[in-house]
N, C-alpha and C. Protein backbone atom coordinates (compact mmCIF):
# COMPACT_ATOMS: atom_id res chain seq x y z
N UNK A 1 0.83 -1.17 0.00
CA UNK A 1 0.00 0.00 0.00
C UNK A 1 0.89 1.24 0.00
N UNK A 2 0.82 2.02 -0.75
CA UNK A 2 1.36 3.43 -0.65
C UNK A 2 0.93 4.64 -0.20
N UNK A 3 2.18 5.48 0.84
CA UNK A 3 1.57 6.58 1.15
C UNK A 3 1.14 7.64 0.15
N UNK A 4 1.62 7.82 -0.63
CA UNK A 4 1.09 9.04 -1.83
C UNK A 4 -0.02 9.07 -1.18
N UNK A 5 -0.18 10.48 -1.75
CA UNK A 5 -1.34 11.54 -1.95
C UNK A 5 -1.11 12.29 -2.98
N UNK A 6 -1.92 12.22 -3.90
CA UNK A 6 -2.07 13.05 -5.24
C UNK A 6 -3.07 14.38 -4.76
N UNK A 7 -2.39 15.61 -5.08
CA UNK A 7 -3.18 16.66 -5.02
C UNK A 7 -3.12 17.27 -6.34
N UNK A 8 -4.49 18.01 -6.89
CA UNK A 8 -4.04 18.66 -8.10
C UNK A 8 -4.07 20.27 -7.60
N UNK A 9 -3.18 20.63 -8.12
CA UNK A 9 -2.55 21.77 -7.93
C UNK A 9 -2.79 22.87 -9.03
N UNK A 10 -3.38 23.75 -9.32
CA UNK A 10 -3.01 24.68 -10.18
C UNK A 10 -3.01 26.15 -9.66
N UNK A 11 -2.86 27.02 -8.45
CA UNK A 11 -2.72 28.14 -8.17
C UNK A 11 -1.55 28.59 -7.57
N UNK A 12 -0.89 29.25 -7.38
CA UNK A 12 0.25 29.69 -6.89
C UNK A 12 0.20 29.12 -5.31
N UNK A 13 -1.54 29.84 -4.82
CA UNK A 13 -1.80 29.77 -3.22
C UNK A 13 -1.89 28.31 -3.12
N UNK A 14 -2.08 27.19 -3.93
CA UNK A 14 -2.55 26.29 -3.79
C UNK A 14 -1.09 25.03 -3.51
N UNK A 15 -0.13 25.41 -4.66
CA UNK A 15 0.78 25.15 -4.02
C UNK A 15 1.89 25.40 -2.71
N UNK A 16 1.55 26.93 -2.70
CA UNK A 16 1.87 27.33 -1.20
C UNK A 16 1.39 26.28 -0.19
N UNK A 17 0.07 26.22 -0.64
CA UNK A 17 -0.86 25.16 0.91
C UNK A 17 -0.27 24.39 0.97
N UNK A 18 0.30 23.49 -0.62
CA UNK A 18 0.85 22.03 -0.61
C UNK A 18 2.27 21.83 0.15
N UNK A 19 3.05 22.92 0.24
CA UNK A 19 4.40 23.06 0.71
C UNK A 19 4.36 23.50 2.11
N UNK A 20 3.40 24.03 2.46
CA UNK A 20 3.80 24.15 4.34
C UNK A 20 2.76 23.35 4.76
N UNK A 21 1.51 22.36 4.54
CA UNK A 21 1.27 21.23 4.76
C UNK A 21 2.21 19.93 4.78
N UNK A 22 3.49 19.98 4.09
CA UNK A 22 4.21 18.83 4.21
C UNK A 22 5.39 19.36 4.84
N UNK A 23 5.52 20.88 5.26
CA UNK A 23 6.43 21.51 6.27
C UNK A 23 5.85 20.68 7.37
N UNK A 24 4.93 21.24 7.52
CA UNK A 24 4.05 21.11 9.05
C UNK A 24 3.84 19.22 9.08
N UNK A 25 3.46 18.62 8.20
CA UNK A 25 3.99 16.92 8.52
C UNK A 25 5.06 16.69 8.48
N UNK A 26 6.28 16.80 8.57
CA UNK A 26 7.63 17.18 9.29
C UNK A 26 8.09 17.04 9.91
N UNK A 27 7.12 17.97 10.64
CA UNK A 27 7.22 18.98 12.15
C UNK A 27 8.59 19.94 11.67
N UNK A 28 8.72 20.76 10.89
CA UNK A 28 9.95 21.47 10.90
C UNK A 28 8.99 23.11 10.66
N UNK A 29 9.80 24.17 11.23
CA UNK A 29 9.56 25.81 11.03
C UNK A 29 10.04 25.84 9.74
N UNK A 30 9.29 27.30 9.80
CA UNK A 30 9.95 27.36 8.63
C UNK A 30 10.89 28.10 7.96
N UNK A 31 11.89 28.21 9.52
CA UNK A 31 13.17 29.32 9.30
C UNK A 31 14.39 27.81 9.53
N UNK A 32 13.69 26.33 9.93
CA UNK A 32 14.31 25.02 9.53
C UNK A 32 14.19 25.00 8.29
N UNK A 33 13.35 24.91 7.50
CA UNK A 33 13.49 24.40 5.76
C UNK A 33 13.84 26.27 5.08
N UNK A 34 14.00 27.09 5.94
CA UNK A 34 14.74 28.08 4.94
C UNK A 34 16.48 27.81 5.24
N UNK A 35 16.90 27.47 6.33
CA UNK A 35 18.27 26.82 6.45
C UNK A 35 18.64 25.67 5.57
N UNK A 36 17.72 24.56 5.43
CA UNK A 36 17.87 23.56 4.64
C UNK A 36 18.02 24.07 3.29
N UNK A 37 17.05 24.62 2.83
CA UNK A 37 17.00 25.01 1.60
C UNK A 37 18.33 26.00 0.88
N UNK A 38 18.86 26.72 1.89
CA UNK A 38 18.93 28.15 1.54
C UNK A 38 18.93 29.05 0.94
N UNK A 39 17.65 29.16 1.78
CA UNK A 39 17.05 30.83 1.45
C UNK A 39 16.82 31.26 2.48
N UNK A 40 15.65 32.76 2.23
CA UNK A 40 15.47 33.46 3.67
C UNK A 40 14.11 32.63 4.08
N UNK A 41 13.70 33.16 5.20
CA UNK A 41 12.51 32.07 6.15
C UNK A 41 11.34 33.40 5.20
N UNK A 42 11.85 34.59 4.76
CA UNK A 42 11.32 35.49 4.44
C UNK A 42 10.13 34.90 2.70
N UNK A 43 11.56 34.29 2.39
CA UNK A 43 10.95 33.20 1.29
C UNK A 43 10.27 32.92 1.34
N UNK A 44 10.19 31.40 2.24
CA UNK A 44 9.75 30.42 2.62
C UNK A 44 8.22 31.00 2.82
N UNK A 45 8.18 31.77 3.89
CA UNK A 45 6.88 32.26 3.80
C UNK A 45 6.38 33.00 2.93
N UNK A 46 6.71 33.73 1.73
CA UNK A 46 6.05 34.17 0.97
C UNK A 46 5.48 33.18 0.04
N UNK A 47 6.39 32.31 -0.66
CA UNK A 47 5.58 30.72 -1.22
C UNK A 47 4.74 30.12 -0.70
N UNK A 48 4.56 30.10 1.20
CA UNK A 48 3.51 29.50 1.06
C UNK A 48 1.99 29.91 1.00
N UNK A 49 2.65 31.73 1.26
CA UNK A 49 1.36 32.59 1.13
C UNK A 49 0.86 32.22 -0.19
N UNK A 50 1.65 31.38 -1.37
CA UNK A 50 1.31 31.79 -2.43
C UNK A 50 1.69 32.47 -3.79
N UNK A 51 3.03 33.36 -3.36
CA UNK A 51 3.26 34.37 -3.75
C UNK A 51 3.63 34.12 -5.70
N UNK A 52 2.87 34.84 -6.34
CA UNK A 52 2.70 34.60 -7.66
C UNK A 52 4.34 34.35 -8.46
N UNK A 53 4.82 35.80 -7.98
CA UNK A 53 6.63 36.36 -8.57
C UNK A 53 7.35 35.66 -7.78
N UNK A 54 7.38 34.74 -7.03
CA UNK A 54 8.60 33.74 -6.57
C UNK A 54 9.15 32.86 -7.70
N UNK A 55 10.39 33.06 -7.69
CA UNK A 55 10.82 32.03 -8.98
C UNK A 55 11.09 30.58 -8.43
N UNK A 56 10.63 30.62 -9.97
CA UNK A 56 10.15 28.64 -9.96
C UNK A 56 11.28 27.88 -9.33
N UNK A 57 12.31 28.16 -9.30
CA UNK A 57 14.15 27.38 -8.96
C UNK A 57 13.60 27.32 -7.27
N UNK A 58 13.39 28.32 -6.53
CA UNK A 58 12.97 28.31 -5.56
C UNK A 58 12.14 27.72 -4.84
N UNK A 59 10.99 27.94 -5.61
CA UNK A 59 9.99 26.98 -5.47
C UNK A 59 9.93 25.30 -5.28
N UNK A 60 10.78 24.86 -6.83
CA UNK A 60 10.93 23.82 -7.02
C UNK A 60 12.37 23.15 -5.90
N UNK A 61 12.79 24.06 -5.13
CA UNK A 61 14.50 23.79 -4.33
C UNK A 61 13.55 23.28 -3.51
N UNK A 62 12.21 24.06 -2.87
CA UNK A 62 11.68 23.86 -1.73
C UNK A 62 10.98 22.41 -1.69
N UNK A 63 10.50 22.28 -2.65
CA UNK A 63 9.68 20.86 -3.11
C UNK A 63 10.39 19.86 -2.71
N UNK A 64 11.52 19.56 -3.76
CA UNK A 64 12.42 19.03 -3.52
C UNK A 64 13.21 18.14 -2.14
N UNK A 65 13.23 19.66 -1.13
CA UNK A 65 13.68 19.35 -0.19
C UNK A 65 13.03 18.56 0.99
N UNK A 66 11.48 19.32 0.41
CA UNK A 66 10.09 18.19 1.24
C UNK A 66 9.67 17.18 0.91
N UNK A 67 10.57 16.22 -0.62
CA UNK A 67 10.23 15.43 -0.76
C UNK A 67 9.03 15.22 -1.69
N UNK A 68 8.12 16.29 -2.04
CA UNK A 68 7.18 16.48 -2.77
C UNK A 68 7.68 16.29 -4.46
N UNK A 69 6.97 15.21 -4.92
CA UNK A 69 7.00 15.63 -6.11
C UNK A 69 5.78 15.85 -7.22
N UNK A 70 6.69 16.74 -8.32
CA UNK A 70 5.58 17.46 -9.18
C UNK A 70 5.15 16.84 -9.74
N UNK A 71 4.70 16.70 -10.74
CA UNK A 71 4.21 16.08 -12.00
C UNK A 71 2.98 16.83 -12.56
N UNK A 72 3.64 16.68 -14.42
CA UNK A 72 2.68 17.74 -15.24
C UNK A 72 1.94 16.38 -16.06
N UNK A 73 1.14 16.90 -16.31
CA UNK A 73 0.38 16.24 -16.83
C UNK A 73 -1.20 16.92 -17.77
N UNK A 74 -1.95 16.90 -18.71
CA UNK A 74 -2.87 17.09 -19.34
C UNK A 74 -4.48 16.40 -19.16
């Protein structure tokens, strides 16, 4: 049986939710995954507000580091 969870994702805010929901199953802050990552915690929280102009490298560093992965699909 597998843990996956498929979420579909298409809003900026929506992936924000998806990335400090798997912060917060963790248990890590999120000035921990801005050290991990590095970046600022200033980041960190603006992605998960959502934030439209965060670049994707960032975004995708953060994913990454939570283990989340993307997938595109039609």
């Amino acid at each position: 049986m597998s843990d996956q969870i498929t979420q579909l994702v298409s809003t900026a805010a929506e992936l924000g939710h998806a990335i400090r929901s798997r912060r917060k199953a963790l248990k890590m802050t999120q000035e921990e995954l801005a050290m991990a990552t590095g970046v600022s915690a200033a980041t960190v929280i603006a992605i998960e507000k959502g934030k439209e102009t965060a670049q994707v490298s960032l975004v995708l560093q953060l994913c990454r580091d939570l283990g989340l992965r993307l997938t595109v699909g039609t």
